[in-house]
PDB file of N, CA and C in Angstrom:
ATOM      1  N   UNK A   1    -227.630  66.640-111.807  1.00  0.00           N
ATOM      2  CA  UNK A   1    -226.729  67.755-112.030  1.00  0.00           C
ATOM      3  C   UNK A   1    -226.719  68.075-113.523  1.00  0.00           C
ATOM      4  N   UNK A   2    -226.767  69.695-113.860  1.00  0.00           N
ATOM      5  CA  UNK A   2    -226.827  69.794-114.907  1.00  0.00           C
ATOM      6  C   UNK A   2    -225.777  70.676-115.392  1.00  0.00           C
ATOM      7  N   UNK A   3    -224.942  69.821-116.194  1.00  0.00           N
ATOM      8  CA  UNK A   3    -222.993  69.953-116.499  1.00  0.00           C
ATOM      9  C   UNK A   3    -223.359  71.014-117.330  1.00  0.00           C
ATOM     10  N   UNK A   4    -224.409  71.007-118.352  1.00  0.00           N
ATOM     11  CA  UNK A   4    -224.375  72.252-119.534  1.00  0.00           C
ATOM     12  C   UNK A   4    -224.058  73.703-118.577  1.00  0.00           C
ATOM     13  N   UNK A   5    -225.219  73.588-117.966  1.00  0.00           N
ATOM     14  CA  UNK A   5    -225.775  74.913-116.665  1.00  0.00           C
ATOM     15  C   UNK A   5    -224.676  75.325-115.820  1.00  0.00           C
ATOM     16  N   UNK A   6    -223.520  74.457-115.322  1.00  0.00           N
ATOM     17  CA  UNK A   6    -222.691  74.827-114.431  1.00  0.00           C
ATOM     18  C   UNK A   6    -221.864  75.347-114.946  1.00  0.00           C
ATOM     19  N   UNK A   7    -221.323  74.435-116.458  1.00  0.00           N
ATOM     20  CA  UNK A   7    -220.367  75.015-117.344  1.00  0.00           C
ATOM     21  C   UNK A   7    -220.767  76.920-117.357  1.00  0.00           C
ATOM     22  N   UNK A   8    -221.754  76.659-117.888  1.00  0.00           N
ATOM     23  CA  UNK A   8    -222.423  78.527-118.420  1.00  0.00           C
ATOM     24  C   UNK A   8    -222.101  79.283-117.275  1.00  0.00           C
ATOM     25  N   UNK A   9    -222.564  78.574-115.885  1.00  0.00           N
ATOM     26  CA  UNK A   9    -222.340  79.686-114.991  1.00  0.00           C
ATOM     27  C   UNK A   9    -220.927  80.155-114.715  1.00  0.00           C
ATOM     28  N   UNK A  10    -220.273  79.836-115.062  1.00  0.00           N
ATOM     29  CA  UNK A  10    -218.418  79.413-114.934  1.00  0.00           C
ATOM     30  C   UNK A  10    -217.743  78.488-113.775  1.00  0.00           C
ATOM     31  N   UNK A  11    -218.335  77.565-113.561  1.00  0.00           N
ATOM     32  CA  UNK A  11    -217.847  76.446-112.958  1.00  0.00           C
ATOM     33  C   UNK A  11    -216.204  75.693-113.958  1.00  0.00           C
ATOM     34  N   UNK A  12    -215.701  75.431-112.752  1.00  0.00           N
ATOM     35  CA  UNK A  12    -214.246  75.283-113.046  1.00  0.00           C
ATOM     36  C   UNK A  12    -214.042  73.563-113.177  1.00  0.00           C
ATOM     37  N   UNK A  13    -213.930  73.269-114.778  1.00  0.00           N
ATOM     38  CA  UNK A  13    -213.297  71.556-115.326  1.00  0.00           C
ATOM     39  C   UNK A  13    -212.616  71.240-114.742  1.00  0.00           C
ATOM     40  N   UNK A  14    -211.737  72.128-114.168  1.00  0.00           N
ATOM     41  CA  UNK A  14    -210.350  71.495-113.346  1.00  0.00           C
ATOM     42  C   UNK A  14    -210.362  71.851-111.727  1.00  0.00           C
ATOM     43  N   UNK A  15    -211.472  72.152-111.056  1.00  0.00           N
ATOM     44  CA  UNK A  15    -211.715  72.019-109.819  1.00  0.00           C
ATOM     45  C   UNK A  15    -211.319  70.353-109.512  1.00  0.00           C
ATOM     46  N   UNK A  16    -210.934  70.192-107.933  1.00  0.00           N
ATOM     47  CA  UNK A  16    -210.290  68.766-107.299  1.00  0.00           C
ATOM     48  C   UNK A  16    -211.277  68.494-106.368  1.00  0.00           C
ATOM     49  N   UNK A  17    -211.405  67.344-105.957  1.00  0.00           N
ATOM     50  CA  UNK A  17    -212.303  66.950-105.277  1.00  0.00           C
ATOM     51  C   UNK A  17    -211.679  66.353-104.051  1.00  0.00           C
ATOM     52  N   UNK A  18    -212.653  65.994-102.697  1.00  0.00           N
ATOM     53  CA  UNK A  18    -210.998  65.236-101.665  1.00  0.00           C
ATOM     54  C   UNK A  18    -210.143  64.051-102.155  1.00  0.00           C
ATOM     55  N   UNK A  19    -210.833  63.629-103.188  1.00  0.00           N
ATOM     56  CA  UNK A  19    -209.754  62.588-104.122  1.00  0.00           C
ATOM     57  C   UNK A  19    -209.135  62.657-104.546  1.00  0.00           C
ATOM     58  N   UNK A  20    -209.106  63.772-104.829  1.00  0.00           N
ATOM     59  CA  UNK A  20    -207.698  64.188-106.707  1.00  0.00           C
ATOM     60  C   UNK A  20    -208.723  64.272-107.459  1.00  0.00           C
ATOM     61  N   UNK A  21    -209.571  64.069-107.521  1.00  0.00           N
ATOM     62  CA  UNK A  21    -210.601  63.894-109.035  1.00  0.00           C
ATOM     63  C   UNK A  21    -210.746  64.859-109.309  1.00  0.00           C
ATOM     64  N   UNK A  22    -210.825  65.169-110.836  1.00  0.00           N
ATOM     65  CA  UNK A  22    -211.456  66.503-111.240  1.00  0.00           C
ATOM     66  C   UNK A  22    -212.778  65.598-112.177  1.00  0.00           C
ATOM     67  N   UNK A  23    -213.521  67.132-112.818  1.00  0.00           N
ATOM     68  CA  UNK A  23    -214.801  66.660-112.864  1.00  0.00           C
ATOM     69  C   UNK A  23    -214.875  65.426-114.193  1.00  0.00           C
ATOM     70  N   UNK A  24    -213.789  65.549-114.897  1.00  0.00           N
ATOM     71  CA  UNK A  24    -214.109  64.337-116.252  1.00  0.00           C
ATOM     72  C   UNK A  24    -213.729  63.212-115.535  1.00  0.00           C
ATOM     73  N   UNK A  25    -212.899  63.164-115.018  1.00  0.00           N
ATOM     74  CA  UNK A  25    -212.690  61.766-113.703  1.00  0.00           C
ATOM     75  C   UNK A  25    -214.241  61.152-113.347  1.00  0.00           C
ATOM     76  N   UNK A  26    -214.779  62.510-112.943  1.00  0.00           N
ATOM     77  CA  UNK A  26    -216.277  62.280-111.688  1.00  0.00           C
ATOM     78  C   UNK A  26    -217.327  61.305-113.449  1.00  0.00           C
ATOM     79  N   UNK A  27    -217.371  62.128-114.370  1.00  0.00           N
ATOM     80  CA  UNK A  27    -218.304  61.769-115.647  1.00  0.00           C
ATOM     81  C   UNK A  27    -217.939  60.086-116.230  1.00  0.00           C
ATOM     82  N   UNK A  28    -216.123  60.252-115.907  1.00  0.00           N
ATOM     83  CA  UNK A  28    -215.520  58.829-116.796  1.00  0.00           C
ATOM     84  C   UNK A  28    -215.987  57.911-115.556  1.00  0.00           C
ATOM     85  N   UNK A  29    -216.393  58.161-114.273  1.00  0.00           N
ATOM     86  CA  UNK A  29    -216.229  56.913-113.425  1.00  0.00           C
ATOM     87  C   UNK A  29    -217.972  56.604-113.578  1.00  0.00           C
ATOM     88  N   UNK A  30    -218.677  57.372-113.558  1.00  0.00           N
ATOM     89  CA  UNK A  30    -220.209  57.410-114.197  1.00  0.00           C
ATOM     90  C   UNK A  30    -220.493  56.678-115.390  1.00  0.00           C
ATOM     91  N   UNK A  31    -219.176  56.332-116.482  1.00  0.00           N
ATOM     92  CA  UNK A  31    -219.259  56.088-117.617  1.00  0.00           C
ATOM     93  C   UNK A  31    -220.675  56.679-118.375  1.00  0.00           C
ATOM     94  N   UNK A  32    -220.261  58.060-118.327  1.00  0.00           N
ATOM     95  CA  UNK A  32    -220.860  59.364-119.093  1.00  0.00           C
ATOM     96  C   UNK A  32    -220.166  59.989-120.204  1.00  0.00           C
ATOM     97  N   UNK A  33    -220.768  59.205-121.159  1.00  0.00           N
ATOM     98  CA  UNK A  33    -219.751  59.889-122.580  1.00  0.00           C
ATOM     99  C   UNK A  33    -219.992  61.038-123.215  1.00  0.00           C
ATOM    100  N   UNK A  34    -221.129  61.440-123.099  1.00  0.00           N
ATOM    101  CA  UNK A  34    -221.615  62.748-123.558  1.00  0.00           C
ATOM    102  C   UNK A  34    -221.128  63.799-122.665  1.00  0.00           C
ATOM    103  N   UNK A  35    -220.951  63.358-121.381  1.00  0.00           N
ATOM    104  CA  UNK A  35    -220.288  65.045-119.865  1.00  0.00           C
ATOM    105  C   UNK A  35    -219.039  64.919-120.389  1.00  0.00           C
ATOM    106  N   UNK A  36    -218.244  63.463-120.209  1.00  0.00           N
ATOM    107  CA  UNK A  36    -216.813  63.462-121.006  1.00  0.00           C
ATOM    108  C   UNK A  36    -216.786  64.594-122.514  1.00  0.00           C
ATOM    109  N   UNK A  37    -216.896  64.227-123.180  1.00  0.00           N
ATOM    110  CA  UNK A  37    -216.920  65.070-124.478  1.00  0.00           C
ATOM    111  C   UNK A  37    -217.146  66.234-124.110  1.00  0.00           C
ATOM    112  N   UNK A  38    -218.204  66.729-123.141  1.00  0.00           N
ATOM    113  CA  UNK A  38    -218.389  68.042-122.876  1.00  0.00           C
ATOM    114  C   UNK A  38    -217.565  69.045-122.113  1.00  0.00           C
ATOM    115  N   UNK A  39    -217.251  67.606-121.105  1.00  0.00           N
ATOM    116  CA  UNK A  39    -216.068  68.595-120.097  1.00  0.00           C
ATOM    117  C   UNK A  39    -214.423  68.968-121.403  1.00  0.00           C
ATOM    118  N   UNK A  40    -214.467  67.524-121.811  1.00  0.00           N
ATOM    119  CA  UNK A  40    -212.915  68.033-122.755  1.00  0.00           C
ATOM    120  C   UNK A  40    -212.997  68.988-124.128  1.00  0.00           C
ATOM    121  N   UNK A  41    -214.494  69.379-124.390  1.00  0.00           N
ATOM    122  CA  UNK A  41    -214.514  70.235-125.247  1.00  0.00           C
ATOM    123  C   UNK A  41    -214.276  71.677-124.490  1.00  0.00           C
ATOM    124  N   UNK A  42    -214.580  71.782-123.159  1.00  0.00           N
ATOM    125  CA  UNK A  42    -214.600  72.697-122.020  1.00  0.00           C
ATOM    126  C   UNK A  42    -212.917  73.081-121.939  1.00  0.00           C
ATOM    127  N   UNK A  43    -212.555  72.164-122.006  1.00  0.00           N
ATOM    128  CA  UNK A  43    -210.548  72.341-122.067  1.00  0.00           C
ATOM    129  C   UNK A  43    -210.385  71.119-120.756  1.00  0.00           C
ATOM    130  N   UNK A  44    -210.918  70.413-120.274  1.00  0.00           N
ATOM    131  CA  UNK A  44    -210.995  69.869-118.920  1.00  0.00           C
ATOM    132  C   UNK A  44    -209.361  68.889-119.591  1.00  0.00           C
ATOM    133  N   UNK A  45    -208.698  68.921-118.671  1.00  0.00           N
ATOM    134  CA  UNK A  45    -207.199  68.102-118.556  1.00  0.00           C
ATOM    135  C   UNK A  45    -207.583  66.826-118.293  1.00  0.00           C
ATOM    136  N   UNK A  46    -206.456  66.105-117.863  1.00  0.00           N
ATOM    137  CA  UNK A  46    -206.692  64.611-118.001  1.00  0.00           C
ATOM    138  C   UNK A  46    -205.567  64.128-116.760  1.00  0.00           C
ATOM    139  N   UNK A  47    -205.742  64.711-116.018  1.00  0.00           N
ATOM    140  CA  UNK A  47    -204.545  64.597-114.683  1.00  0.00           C
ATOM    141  C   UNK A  47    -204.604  62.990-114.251  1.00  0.00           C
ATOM    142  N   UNK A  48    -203.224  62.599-113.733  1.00  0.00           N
ATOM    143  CA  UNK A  48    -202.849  61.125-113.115  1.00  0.00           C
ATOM    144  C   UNK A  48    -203.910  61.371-111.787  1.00  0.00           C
ATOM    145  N   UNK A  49    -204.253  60.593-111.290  1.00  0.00           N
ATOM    146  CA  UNK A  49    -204.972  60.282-110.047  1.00  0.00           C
ATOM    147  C   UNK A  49    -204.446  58.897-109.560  1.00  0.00           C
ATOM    148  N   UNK A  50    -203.427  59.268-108.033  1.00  0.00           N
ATOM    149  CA  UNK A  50    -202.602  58.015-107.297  1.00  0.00           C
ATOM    150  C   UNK A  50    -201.830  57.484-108.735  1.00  0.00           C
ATOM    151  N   UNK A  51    -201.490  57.915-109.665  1.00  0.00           N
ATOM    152  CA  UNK A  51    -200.534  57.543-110.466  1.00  0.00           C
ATOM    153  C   UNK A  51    -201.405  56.384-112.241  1.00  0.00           C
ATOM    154  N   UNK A  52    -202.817  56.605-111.711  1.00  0.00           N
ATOM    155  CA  UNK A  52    -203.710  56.326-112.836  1.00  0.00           C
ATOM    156  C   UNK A  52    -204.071  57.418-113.923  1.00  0.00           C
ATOM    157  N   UNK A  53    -204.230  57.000-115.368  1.00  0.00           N
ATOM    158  CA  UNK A  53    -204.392  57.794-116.470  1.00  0.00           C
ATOM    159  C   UNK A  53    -206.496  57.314-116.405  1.00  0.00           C
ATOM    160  N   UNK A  54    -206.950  58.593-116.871  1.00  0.00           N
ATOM    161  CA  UNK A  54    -207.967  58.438-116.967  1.00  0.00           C
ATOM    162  C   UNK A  54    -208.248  57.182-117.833  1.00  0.00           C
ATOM    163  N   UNK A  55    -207.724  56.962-118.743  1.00  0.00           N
ATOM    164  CA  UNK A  55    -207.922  55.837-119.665  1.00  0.00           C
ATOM    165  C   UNK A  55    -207.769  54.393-119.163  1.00  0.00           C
ATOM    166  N   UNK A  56    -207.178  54.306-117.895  1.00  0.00           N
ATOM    167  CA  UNK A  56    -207.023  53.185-116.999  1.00  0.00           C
ATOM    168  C   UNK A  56    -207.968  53.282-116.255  1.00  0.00           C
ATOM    169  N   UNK A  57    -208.645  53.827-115.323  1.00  0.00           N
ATOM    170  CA  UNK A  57    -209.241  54.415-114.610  1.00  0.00           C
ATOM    171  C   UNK A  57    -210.998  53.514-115.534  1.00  0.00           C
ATOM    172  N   UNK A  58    -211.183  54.125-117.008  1.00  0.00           N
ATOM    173  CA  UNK A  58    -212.232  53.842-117.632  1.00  0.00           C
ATOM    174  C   UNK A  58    -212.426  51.951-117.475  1.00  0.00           C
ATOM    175  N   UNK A  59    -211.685  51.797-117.895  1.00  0.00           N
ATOM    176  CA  UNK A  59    -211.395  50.160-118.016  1.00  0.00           C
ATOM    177  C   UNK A  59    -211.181  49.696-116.471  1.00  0.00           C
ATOM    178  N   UNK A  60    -210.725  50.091-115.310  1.00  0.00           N
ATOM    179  CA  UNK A  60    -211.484  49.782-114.071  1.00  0.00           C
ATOM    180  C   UNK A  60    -212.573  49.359-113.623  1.00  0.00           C
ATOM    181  N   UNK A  61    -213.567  50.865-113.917  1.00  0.00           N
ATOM    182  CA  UNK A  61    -214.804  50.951-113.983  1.00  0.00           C
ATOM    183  C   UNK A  61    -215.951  50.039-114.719  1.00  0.00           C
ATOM    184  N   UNK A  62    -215.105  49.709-116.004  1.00  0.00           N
ATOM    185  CA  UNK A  62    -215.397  48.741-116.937  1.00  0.00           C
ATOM    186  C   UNK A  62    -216.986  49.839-117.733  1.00  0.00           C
ATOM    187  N   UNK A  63    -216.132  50.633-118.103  1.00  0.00           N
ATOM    188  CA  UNK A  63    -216.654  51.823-119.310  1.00  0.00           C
ATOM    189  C   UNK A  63    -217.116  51.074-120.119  1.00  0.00           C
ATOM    190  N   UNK A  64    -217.980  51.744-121.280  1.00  0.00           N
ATOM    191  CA  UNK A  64    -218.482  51.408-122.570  1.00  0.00           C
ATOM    192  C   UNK A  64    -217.415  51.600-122.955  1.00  0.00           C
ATOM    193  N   UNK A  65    -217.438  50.106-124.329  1.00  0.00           N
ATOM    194  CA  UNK A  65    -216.578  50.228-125.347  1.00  0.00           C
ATOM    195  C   UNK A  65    -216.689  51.890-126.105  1.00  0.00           C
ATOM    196  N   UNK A  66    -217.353  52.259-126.329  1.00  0.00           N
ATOM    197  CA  UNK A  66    -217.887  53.749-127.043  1.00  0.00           C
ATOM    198  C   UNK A  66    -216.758  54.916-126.146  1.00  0.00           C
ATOM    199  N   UNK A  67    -217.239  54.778-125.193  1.00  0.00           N
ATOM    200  CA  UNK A  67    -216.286  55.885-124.333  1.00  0.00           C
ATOM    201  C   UNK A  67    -214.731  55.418-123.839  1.00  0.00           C
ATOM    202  N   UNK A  68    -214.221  53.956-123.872  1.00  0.00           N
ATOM    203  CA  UNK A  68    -213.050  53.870-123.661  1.00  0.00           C
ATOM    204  C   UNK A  68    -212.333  54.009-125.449  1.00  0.00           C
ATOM    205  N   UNK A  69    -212.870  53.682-126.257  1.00  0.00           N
ATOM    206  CA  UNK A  69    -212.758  54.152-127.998  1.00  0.00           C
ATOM    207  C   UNK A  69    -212.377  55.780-127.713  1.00  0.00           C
ATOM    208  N   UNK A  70    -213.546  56.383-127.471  1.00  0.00           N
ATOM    209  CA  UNK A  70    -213.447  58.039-127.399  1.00  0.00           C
ATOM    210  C   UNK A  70    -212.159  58.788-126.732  1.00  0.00           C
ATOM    211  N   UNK A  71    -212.143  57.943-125.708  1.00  0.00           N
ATOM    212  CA  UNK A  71    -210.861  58.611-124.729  1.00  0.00           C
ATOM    213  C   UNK A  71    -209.909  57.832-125.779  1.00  0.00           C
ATOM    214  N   UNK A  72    -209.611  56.983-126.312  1.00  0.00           N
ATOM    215  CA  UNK A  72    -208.533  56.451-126.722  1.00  0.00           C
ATOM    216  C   UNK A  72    -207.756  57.131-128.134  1.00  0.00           C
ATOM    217  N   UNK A  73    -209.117  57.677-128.824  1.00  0.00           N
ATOM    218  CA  UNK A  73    -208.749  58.906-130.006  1.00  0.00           C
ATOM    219  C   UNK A  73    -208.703  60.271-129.821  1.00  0.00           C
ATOM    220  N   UNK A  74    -209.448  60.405-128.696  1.00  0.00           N
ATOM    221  CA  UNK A  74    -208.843  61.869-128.057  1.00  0.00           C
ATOM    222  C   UNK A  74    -207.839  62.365-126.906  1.00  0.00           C
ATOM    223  N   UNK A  75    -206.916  61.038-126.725  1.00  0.00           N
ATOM    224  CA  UNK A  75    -206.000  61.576-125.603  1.00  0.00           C
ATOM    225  C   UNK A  75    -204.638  62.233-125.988  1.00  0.00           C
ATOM    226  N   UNK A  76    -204.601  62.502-126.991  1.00  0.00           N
ATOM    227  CA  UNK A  76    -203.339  63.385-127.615  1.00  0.00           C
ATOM    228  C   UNK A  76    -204.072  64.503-127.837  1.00  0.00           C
ATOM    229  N   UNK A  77    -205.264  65.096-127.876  1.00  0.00           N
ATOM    230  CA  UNK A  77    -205.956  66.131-128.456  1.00  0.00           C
ATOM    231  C   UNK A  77    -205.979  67.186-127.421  1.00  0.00           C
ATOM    232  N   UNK A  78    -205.091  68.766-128.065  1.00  0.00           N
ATOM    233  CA  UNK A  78    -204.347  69.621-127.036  1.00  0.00           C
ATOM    234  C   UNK A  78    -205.344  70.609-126.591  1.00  0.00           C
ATOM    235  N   UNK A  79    -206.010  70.727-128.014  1.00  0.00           N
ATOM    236  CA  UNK A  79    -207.115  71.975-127.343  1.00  0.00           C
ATOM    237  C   UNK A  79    -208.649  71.557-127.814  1.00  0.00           C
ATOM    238  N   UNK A  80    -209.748  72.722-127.517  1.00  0.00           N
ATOM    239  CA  UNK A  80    -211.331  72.343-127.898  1.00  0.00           C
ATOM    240  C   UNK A  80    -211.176  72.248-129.794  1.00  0.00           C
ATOM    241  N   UNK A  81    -210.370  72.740-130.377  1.00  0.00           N
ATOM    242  CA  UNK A  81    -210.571  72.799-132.081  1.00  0.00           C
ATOM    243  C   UNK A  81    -210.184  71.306-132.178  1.00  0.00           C
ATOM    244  N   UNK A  82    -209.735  70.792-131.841  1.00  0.00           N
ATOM    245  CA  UNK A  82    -209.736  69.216-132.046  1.00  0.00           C
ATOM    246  C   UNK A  82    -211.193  68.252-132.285  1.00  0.00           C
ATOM    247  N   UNK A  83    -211.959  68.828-131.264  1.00  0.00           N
ATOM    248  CA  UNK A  83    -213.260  68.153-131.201  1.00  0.00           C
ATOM    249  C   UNK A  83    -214.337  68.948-132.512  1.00  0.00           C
TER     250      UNK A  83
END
């Protein structure tokens, strides 16, 4: 799948999946740090799933140190001028 290409076509960051997941969920459980960065430069939110923060969720999965770091300095960050 190619996240650049879907983004362009106007595919929606905050589409749900039958899980609750939206798509930085789908990238953080991949432990994909580069789609992460891409979807939240996209504006992609950071929604609870069953009452989990994506940042819990990473450390589940047992993420790269690199991408549970990344989410950990960008989870106060409101809009794309942040990145």
């Amino acid at each position: 799948m190619e996240w650049r290409a879907l983004l362009a076509a106007g595919a929606s960051v905050e589409a749900v999946d039958e899980y609750g997941e939206t798509a930085i969920w789908t990238a953080c459980n991949a432990c994909e740090l580069g789609v992460v960065q891409l979807l939240s430069l996209h504006g992609a939110q950071r929604p609870l799933v069953n009452g989990v923060t994506l940042e819990e969720n990473a450390v589940e999965v047992g993420a790269s140190v690199e991408l549970l770091a990344w989410l950990q300095l960008s989870r106060l960050w409101s809009t794309p001028l942040h990145h």
